[in-house]
C-alpha atoms as a PDB file:
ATOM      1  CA  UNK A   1      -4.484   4.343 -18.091  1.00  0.00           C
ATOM      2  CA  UNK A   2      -3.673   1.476 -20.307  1.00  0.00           C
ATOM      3  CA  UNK A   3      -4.461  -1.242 -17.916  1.00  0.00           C
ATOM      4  CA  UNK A   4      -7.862   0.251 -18.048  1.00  0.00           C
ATOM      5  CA  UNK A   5      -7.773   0.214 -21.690  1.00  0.00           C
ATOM      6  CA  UNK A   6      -6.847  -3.569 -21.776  1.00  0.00           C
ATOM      7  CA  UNK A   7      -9.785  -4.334 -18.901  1.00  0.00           C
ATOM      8  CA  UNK A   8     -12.204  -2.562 -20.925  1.00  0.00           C
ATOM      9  CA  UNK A   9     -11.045  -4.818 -24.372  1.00  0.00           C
ATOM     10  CA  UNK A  10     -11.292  -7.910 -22.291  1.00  0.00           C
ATOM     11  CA  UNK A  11     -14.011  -7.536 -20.465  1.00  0.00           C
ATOM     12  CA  UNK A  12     -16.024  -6.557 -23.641  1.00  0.00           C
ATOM     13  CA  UNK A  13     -14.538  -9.719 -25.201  1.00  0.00           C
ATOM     14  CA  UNK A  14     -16.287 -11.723 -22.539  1.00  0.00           C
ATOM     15  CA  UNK A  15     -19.446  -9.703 -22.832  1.00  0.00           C
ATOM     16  CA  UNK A  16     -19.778 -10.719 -26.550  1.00  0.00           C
ATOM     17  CA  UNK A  17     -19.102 -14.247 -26.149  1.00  0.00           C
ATOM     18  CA  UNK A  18     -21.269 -14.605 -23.806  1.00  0.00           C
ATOM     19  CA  UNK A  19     -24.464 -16.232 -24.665  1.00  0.00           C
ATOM     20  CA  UNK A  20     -27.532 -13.762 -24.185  1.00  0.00           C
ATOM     21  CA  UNK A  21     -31.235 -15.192 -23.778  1.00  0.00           C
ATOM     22  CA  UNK A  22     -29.747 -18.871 -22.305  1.00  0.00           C
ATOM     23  CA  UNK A  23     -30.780 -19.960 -19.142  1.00  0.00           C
ATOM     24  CA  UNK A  24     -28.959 -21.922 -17.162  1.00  0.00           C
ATOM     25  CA  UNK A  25     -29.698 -24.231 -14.228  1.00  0.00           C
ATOM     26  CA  UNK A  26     -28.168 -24.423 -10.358  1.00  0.00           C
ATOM     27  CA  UNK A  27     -29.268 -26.813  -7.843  1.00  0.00           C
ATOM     28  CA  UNK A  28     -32.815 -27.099  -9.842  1.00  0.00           C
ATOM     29  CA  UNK A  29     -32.559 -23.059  -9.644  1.00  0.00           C
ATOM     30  CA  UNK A  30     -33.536 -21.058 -13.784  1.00  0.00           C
ATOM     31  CA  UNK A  31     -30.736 -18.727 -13.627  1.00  0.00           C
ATOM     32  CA  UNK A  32     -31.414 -16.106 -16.728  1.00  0.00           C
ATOM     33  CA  UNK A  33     -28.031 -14.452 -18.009  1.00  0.00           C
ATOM     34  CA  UNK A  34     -29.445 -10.800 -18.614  1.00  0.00           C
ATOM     35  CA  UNK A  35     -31.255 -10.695 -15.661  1.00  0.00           C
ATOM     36  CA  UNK A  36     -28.797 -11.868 -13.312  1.00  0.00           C
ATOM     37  CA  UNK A  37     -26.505  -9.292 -15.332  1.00  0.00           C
ATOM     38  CA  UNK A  38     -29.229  -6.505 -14.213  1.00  0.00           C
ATOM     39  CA  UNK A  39     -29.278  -7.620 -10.560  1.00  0.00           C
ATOM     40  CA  UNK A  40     -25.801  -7.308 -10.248  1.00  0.00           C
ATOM     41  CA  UNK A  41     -25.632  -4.077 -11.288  1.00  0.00           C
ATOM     42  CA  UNK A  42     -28.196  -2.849  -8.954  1.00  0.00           C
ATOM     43  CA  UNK A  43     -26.311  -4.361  -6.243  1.00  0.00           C
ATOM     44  CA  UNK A  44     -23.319  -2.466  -7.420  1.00  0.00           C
ATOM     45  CA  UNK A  45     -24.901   1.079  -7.112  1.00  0.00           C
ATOM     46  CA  UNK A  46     -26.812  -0.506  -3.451  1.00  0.00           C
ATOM     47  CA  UNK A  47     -23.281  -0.425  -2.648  1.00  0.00           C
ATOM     48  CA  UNK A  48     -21.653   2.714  -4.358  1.00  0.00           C
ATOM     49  CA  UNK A  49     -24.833   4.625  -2.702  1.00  0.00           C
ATOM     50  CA  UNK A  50     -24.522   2.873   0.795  1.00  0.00           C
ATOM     51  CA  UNK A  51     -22.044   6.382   2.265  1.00  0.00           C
ATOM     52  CA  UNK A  52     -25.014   8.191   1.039  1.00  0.00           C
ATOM     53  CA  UNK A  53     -27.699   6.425   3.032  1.00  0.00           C
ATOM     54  CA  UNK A  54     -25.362   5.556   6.494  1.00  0.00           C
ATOM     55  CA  UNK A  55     -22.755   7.728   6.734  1.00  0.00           C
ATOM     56  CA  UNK A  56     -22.177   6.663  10.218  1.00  0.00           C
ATOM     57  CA  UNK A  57     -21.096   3.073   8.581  1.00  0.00           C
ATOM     58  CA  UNK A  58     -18.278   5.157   6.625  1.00  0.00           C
ATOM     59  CA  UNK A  59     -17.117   7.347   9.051  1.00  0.00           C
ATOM     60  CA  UNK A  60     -16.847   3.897  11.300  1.00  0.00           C
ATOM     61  CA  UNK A  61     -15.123   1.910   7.964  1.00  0.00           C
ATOM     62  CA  UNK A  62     -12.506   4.997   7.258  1.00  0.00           C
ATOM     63  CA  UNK A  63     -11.573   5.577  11.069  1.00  0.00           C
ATOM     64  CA  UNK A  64     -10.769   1.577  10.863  1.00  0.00           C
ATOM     65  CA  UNK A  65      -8.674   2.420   7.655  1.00  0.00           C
ATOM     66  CA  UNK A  66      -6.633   4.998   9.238  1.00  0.00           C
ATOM     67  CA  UNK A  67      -6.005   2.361  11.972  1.00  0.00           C
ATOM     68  CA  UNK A  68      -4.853  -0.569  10.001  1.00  0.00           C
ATOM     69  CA  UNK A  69      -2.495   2.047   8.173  1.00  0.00           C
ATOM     70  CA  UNK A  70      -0.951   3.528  11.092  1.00  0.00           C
ATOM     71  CA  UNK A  71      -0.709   0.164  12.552  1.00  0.00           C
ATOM     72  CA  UNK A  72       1.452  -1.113   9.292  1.00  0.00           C
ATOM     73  CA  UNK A  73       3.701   2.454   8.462  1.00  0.00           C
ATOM     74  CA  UNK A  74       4.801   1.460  12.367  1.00  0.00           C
ATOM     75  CA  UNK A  75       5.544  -2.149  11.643  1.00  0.00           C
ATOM     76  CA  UNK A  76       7.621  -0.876   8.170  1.00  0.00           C
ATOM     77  CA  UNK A  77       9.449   1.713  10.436  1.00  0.00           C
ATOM     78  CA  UNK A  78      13.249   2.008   9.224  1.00  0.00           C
ATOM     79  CA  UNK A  79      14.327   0.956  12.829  1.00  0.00           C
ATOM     80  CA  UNK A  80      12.382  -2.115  11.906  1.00  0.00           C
ATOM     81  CA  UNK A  81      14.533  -2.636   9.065  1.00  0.00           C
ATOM     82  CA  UNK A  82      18.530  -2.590   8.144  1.00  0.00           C
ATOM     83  CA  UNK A  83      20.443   0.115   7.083  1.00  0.00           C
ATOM     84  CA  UNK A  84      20.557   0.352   3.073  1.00  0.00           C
ATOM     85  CA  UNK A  85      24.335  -0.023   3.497  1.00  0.00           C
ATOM     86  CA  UNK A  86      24.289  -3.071   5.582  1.00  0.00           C
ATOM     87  CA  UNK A  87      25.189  -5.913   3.282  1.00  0.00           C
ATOM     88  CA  UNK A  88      22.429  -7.801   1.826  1.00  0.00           C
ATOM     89  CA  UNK A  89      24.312 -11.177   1.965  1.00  0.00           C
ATOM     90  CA  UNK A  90      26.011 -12.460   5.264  1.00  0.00           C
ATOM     91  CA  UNK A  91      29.665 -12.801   5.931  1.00  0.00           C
ATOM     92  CA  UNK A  92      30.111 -16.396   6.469  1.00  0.00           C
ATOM     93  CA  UNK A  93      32.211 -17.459   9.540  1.00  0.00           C
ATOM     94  CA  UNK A  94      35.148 -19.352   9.731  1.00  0.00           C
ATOM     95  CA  UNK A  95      34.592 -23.487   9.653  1.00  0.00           C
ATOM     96  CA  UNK A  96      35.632 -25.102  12.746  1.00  0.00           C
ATOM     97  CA  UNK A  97      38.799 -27.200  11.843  1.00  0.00           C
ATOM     98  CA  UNK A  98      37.721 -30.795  11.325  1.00  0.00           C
ATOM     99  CA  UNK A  99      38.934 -33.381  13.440  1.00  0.00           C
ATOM    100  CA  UNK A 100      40.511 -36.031  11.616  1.00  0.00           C
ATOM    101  CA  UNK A 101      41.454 -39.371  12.898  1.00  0.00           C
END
């Protein structure tokens, strides 16, 4: 809950620095702040009502999910891993005896 709190401050710190009415230019493209602002946010809800419109698509995207997580919880499988009471740092070997001349 509070790293929502502290998105929401900073994002509305950006939002009222930025500068509203400029335009900018891209590549000889007028890019207008509020309107690109507008655009985005009906790509946002395109996207957040997509499950609504295909739900084939999201049956397809979630079976896919529920692959890629069984695939990793049997890669992080305790056999895959060493006991908690194996020791964390090696034993070191003994040195071979130098030879000295």
């Amino acid at each position: 809950m509070f790293f929502l709190l502290r998105l929401l401050f900073w994002f509305a710190l950006v939002l009222y620095f930025l500068p509203i009415g400029v335009q900018l230019t891209y590549r000889g493209h007028t890019i207008n702040i509020s309107e690109a602002t507008k655009e985005s946010g009906k790509t946002v809800k395109d996207i957040v009502g997509l499950c609504s419109r295909n739900p084939d698509l999201c049956n397809m995207g979630t079976n896919a999910l529920s692959v890629v997580s069984e695939q990793t919880r049997k890669t992080v499988t305790p056999e895959n891993h060493p006991r908690p009471d194996a020791p964390v740092v090696p034993i070191p070997t003994e040195r071979p005896k130098q030879i000295r001349p």
